[in-house]
N, C-alpha and C. Protein backbone atom coordinates (compact mmCIF):
# COMPACT_ATOMS: atom_id res chain seq x y z
N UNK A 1 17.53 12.32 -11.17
CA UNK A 1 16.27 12.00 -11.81
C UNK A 1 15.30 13.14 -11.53
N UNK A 2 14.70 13.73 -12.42
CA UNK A 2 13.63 15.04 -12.33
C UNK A 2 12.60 14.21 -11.84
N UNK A 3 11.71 15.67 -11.03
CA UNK A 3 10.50 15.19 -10.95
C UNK A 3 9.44 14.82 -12.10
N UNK A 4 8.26 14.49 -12.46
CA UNK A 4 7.43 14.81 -12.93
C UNK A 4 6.10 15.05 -12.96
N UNK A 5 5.34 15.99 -13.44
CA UNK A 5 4.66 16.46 -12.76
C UNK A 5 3.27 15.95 -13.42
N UNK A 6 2.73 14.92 -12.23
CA UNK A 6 1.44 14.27 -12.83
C UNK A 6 0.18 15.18 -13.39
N UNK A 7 -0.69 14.79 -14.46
CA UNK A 7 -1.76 15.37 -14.61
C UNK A 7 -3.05 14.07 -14.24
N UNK A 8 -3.68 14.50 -14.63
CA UNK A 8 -5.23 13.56 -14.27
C UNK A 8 -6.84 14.12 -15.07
N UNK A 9 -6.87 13.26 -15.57
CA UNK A 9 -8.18 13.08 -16.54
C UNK A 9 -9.59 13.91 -15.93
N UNK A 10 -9.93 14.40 -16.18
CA UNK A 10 -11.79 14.98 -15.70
C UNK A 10 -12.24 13.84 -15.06
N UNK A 11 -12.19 12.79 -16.03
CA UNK A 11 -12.69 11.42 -15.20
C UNK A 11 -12.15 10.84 -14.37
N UNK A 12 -10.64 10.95 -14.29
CA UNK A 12 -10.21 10.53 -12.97
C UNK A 12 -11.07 10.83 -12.03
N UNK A 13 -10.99 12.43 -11.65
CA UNK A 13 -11.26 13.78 -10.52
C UNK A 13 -12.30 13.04 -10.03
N UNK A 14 -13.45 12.91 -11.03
CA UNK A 14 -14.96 13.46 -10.56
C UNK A 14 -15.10 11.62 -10.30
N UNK A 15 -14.53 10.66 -10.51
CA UNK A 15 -14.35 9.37 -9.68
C UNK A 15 -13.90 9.37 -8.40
N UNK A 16 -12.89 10.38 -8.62
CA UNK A 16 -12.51 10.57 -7.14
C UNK A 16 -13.41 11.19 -5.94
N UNK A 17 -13.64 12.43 -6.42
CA UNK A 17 -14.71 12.77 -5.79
C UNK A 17 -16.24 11.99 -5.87
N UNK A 18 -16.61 11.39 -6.69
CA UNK A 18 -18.28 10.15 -6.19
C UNK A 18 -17.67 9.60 -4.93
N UNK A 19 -15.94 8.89 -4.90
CA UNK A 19 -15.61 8.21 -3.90
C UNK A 19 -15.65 8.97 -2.73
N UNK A 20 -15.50 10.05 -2.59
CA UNK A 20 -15.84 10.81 -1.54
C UNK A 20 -17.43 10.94 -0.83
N UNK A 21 -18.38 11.52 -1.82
CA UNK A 21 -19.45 11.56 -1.77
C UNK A 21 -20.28 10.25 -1.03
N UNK A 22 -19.39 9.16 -1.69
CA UNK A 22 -20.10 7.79 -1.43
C UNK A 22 -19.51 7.52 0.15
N UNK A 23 -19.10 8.47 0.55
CA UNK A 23 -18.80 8.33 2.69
C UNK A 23 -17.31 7.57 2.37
N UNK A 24 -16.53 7.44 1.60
CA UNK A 24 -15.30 7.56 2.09
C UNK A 24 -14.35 8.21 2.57
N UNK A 25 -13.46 8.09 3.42
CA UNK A 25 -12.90 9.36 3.79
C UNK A 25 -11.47 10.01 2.74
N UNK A 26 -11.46 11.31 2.85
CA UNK A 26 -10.09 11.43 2.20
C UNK A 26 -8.80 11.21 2.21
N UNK A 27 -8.32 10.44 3.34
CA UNK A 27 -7.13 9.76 3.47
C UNK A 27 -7.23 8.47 2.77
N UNK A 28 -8.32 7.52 3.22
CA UNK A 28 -8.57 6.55 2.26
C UNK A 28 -8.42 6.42 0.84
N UNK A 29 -9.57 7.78 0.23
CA UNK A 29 -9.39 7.76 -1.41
C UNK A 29 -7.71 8.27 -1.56
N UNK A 30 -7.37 9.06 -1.45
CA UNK A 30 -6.12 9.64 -1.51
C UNK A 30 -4.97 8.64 -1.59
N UNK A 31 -4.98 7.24 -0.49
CA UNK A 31 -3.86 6.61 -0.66
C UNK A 31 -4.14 5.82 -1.90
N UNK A 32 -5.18 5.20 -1.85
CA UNK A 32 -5.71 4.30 -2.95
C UNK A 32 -5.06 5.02 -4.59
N UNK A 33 -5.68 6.42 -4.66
CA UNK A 33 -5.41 6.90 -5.60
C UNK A 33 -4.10 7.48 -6.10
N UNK A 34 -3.16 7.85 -4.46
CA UNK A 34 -1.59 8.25 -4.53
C UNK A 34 -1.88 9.42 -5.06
N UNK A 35 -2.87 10.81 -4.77
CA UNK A 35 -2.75 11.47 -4.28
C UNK A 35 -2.82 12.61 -3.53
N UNK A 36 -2.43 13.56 -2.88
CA UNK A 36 -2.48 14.02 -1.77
C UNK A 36 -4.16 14.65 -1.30
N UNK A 37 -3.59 14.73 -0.14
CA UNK A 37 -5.15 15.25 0.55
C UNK A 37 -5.93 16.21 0.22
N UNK A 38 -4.54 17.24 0.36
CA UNK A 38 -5.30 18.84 -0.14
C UNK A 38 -5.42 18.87 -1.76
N UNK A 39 -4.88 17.88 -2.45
CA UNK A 39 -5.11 18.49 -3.86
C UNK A 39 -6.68 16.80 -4.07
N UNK A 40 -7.32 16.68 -3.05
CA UNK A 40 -8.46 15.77 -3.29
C UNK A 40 -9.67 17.10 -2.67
N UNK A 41 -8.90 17.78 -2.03
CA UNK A 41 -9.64 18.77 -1.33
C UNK A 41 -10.34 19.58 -2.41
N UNK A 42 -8.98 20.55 -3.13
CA UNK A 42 -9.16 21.43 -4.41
C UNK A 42 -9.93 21.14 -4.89
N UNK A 43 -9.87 19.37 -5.91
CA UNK A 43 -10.62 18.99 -6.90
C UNK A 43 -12.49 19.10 -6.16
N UNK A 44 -12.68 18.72 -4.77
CA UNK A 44 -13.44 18.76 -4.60
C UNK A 44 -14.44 19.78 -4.22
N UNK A 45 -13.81 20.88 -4.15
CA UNK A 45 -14.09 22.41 -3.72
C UNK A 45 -14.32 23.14 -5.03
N UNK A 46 -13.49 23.18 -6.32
CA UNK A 46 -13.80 23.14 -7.68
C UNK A 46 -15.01 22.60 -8.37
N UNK A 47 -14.98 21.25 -7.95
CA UNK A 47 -15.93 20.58 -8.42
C UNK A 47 -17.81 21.10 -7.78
N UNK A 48 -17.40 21.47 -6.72
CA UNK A 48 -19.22 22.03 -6.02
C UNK A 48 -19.03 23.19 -6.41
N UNK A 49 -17.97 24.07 -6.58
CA UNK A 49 -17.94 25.45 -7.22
C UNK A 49 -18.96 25.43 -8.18
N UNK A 50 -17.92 24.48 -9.72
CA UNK A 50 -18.63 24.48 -10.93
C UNK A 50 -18.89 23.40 -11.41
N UNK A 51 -19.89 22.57 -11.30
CA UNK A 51 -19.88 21.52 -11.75
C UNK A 51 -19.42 21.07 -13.22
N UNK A 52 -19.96 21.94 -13.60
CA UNK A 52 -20.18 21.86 -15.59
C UNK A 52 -18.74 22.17 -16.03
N UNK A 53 -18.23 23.16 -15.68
CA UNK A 53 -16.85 23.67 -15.47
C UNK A 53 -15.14 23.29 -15.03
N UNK A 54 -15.66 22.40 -14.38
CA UNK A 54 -14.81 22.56 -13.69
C UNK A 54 -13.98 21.15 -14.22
N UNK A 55 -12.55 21.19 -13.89
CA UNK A 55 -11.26 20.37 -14.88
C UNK A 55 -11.61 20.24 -16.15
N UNK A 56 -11.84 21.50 -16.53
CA UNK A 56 -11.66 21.55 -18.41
C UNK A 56 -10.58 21.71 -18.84
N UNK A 57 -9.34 21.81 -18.32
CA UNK A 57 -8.03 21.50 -18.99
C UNK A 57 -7.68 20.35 -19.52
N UNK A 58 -6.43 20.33 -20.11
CA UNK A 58 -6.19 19.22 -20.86
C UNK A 58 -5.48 18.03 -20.44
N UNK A 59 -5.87 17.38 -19.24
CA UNK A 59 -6.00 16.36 -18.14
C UNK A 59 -5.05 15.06 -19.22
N UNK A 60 -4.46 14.56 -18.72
CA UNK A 60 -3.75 13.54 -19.48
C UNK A 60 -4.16 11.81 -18.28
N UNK A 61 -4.12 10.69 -18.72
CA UNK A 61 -4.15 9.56 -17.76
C UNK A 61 -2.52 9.55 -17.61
N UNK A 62 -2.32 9.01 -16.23
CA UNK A 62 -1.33 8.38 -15.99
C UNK A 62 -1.15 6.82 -15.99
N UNK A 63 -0.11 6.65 -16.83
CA UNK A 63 0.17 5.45 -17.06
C UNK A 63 1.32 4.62 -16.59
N UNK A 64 1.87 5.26 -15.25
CA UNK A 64 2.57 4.83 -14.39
C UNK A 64 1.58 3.94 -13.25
N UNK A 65 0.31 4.12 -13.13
CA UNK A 65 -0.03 4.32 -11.63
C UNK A 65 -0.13 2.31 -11.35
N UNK A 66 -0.19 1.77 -12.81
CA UNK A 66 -0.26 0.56 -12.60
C UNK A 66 1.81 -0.27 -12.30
N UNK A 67 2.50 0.24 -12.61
CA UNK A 67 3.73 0.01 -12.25
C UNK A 67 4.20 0.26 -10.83
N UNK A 68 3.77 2.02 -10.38
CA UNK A 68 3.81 1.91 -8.94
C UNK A 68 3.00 1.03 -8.14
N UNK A 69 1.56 0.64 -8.16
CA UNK A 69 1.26 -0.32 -7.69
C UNK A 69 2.11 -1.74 -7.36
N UNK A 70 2.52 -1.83 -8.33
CA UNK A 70 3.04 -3.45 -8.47
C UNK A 70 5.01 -3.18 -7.35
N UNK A 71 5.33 -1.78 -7.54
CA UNK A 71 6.15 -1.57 -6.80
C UNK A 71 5.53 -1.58 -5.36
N UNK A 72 4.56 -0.89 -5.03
CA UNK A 72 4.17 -0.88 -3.45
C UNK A 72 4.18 -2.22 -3.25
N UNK A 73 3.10 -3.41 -3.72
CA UNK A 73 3.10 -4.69 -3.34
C UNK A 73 4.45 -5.11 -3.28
N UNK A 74 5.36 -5.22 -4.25
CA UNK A 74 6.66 -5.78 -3.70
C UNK A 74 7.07 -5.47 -2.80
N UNK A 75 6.88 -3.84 -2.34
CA UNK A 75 7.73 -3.48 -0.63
C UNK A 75 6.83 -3.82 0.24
N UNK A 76 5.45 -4.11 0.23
CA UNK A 76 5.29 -4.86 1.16
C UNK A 76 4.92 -6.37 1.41
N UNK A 77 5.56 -6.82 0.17
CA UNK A 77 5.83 -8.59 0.49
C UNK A 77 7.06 -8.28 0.98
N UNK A 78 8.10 -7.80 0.77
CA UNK A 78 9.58 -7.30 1.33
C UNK A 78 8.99 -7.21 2.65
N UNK A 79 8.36 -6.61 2.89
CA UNK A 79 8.50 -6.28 4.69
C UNK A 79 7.87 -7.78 5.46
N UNK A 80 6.99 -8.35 4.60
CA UNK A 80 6.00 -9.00 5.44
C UNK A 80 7.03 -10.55 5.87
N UNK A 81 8.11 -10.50 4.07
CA UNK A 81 8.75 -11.71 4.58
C UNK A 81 9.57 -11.41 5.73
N UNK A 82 10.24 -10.65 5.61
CA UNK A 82 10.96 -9.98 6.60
C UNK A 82 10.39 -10.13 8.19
N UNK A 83 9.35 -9.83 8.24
CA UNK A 83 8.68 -10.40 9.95
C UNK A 83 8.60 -11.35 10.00
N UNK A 84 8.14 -12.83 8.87
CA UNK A 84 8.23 -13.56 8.83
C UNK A 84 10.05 -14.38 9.42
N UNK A 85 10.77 -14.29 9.02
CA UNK A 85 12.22 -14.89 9.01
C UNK A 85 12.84 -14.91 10.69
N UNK A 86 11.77 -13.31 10.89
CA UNK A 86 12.26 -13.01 11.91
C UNK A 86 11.32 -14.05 13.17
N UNK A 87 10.48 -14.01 12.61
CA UNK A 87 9.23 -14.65 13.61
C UNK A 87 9.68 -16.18 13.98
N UNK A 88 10.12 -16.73 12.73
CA UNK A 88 10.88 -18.22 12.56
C UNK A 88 12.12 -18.02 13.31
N UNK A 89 12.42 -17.07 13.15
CA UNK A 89 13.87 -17.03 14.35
C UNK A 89 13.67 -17.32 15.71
N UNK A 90 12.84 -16.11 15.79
CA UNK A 90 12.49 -16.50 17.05
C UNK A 90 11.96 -17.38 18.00
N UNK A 91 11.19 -18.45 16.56
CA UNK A 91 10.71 -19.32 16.90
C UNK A 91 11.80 -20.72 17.44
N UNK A 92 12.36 -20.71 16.06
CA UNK A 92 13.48 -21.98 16.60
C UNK A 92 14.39 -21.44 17.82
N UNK A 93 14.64 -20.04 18.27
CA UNK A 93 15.54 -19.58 19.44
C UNK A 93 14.57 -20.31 20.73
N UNK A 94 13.45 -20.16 20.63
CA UNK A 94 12.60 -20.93 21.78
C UNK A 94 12.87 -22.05 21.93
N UNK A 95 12.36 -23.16 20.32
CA UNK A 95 12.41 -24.44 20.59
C UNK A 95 13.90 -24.83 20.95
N UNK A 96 15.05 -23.92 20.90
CA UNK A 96 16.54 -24.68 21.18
C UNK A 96 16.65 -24.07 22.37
N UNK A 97 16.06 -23.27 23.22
CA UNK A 97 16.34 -22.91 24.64
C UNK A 97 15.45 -24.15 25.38
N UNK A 98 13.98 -24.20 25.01
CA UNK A 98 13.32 -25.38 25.45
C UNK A 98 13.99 -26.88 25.36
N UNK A 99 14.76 -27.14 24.35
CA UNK A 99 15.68 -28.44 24.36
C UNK A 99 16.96 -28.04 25.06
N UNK A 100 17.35 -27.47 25.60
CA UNK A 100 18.33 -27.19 26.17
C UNK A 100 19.29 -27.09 25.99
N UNK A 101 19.44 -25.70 25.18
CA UNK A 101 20.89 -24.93 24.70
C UNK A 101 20.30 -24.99 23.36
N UNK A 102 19.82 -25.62 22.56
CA UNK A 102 19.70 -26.19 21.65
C UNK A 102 20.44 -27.12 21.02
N UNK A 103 21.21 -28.05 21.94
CA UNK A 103 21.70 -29.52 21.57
C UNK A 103 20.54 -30.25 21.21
N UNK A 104 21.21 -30.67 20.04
CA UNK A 104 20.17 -32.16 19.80
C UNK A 104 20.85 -33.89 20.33
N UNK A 105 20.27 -34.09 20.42
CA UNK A 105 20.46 -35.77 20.57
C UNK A 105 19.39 -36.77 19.65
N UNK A 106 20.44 -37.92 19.65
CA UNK A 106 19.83 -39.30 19.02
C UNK A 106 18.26 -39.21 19.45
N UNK A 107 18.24 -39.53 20.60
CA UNK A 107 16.31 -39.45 21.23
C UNK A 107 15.91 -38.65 20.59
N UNK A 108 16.59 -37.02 21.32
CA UNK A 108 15.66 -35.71 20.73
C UNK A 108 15.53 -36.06 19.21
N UNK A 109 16.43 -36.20 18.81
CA UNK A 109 15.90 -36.33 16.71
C UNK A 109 14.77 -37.24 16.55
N UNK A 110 14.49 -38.84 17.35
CA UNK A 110 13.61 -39.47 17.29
C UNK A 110 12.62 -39.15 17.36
N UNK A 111 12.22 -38.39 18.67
CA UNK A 111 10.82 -37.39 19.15
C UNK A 111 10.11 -36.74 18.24
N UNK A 112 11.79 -35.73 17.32
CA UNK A 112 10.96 -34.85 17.19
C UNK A 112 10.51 -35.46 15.19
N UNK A 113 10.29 -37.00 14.84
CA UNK A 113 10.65 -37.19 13.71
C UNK A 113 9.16 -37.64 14.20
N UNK A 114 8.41 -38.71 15.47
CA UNK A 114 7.25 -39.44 15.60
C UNK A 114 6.29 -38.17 15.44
């Protein structure tokens, strides 16, 4: 599978950079936006260069960025159930060491039903 090589709108940029301006930091905007540091740097070093000037090329939107989104959230409901299953593991490994071994009995089932 090739790479491809994203472009980005004038209006993207200079959103990106207010978000800067407005005291966010550039790791912040950067992940949000997916991408990198030094090319939030460029745009923003360009941009105080020339204001009027500056990303006058022919900037295209990306229309992936809402699909990768919806991919990140799935890997991290993937991870989160994942601590989860594990957390429940560990949980019932307690409650069956605390009942001892984890045998149940007639009583124990009663107990644990009141």
């Amino acid at each position: 599978m090739g790479l491809v090589r994203r472009a980005f709108t004038r209006e993207f940029k200079i959103a990106a950079i207010k978000e800067l301006e407005a005291g966010k930091t550039v790791g912040v905007v950067a992940r949000r936006l997916e991408v990198s540091r030094s090319e939030l740097y460029r745009w923003y070093r360009e941009y105080k260069k020339h204001p009027m000037k500056a990303f006058s090329g022919p900037g295209k939107a990306i229309a992936v960025s809402r699909e990768a989104e919806l991919e990140r959230k799935i890997g991290q409901l993937t991870m989160e159930n994942d601590f989860l299953k594990k957390a429940l593991e560990s949980l019932e490994e307690q409650q069956r060491a605390d009942n001892g071994g984890g045998r149940y009995t007639k009583r124990s089932v009663k107990k644990a039903k009141r």
